[in-house]
Protein backbone atom coordinates (compact mmCIF):
# COMPACT_ATOMS: atom_id res chain seq x y z
CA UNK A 1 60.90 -140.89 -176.80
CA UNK A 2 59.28 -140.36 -180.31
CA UNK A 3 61.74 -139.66 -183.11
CA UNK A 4 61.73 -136.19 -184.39
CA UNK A 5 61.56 -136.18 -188.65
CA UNK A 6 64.97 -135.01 -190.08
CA UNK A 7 63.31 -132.07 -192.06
CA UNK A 8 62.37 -130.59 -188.29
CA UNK A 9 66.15 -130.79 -188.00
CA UNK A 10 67.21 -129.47 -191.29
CA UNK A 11 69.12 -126.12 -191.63
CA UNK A 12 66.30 -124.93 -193.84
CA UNK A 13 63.78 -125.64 -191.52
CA UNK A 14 66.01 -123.46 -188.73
CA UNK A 15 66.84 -121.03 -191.41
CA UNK A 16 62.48 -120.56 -192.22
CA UNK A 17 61.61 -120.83 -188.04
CA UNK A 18 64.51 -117.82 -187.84
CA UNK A 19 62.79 -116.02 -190.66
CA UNK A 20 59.47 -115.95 -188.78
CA UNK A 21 60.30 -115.54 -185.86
CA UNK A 22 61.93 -112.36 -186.96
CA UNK A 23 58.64 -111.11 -189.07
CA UNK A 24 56.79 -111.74 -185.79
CA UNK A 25 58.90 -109.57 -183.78
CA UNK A 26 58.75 -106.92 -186.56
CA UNK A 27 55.13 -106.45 -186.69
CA UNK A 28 54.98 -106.56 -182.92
CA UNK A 29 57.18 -103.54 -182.56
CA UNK A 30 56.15 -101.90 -185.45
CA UNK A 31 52.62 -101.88 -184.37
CA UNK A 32 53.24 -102.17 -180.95
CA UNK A 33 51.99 -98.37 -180.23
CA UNK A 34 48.64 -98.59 -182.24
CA UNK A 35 47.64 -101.68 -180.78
CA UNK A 36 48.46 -99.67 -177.16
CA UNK A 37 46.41 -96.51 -177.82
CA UNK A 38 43.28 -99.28 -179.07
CA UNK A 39 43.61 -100.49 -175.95
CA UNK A 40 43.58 -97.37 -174.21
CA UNK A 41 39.93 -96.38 -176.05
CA UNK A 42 38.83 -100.15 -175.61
CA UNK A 43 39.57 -99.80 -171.55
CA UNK A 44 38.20 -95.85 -171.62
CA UNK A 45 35.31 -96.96 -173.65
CA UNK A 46 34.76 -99.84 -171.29
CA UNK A 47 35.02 -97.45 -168.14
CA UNK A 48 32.60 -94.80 -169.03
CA UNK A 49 30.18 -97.71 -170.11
CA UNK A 50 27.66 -96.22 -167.41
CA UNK A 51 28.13 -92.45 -169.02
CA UNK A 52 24.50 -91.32 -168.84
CA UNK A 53 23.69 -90.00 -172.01
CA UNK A 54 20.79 -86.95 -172.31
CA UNK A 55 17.89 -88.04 -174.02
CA UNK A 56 17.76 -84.81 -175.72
CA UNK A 57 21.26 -84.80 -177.14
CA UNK A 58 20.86 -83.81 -180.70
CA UNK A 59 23.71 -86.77 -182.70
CA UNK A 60 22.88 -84.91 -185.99
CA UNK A 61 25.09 -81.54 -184.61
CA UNK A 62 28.06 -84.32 -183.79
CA UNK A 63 30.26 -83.68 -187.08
CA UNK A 64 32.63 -86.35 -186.48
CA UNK A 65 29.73 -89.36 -185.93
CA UNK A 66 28.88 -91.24 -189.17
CA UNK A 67 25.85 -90.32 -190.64
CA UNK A 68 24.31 -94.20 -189.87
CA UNK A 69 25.53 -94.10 -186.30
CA UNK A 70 23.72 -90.41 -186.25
CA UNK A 71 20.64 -91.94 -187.72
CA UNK A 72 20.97 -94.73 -185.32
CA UNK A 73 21.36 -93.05 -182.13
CA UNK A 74 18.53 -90.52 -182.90
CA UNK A 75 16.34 -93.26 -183.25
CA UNK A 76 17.13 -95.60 -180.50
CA UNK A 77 18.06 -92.66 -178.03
CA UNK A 78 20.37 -94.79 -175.62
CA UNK A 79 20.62 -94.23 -172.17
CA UNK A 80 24.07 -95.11 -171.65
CA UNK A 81 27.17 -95.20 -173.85
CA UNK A 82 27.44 -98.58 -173.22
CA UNK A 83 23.86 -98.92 -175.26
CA UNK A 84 25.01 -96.87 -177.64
CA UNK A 85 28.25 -99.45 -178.09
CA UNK A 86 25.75 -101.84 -178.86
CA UNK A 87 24.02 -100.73 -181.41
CA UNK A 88 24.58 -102.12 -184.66
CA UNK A 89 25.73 -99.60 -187.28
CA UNK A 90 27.49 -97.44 -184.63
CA UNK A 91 31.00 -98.42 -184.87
CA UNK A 92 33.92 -97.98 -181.82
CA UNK A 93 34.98 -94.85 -183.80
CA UNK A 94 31.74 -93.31 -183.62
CA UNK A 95 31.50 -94.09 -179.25
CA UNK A 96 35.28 -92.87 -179.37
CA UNK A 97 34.07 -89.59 -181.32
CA UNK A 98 31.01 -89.32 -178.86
CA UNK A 99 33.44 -89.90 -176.02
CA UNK A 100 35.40 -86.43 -177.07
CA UNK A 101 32.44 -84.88 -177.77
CA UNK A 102 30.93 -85.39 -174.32
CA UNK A 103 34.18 -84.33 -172.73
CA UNK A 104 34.58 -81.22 -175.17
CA UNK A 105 30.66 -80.56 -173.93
CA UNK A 106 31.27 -81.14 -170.02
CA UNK A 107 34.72 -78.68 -170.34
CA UNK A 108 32.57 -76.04 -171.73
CA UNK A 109 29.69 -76.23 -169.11
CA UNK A 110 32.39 -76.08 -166.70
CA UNK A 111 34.23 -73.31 -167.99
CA UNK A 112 30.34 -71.00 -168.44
CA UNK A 113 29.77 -71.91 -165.00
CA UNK A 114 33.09 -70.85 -163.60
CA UNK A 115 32.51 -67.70 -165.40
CA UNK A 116 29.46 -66.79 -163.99
């Protein structure tokens, strides 16, 4: 069996392993409910990844999309919002934006149409 150095042993050392361990814990509760709802978008993102996107869906009148993710969706036009996750320059808050703003779209179609 291999000899383990006395400063592995050392109260310090304990005393410093302790310490960590402690700061790890901290951050992981601390954080613990951001790192949750990112995973939330991350798993909705990757479930709509087949969301058909219209071709004539104007990203300019999308407030909340960055102007270069605007710029680059009008000119690639994807067909899907997983394309549009893959387009450099739009970012996962700009597919999280589109995301609401399909679903704030959708709700009011629905709610015209029930109307009628």
């Amino acid at each position: 069996m291999p000899s383990v150095p006395l400063w592995f042993t050392s109260s310090s050392f304990a005393l410093t392993r302790y310490k960590f361990l402690w700061q790890i814990a901290e951050i992981d509760i601390k954080y613990s409910g951001y790192l949750q709802r990112q995973q939330n978008q991350i798993d909705q993102v990757a479930r709509q990844s087949n969301r058909q996107l219209s071709p004539n869906l104007d990203y300019h009148a999308i407030p909340t999309l960055s102007m270069e993710a605007r710029e680059k969706l009008t000119k690639v036009k994807p067909l899907t919002l997983g394309q549009a996750a893959r387009i450099g320059g739009v970012n996962p808050a700009d597919i999280n934006a589109l995301l609401i703003y399909l679903e704030l779209h959708n709700r009011q179609q629905s709610a015209t149409l029930a109307k009628s």
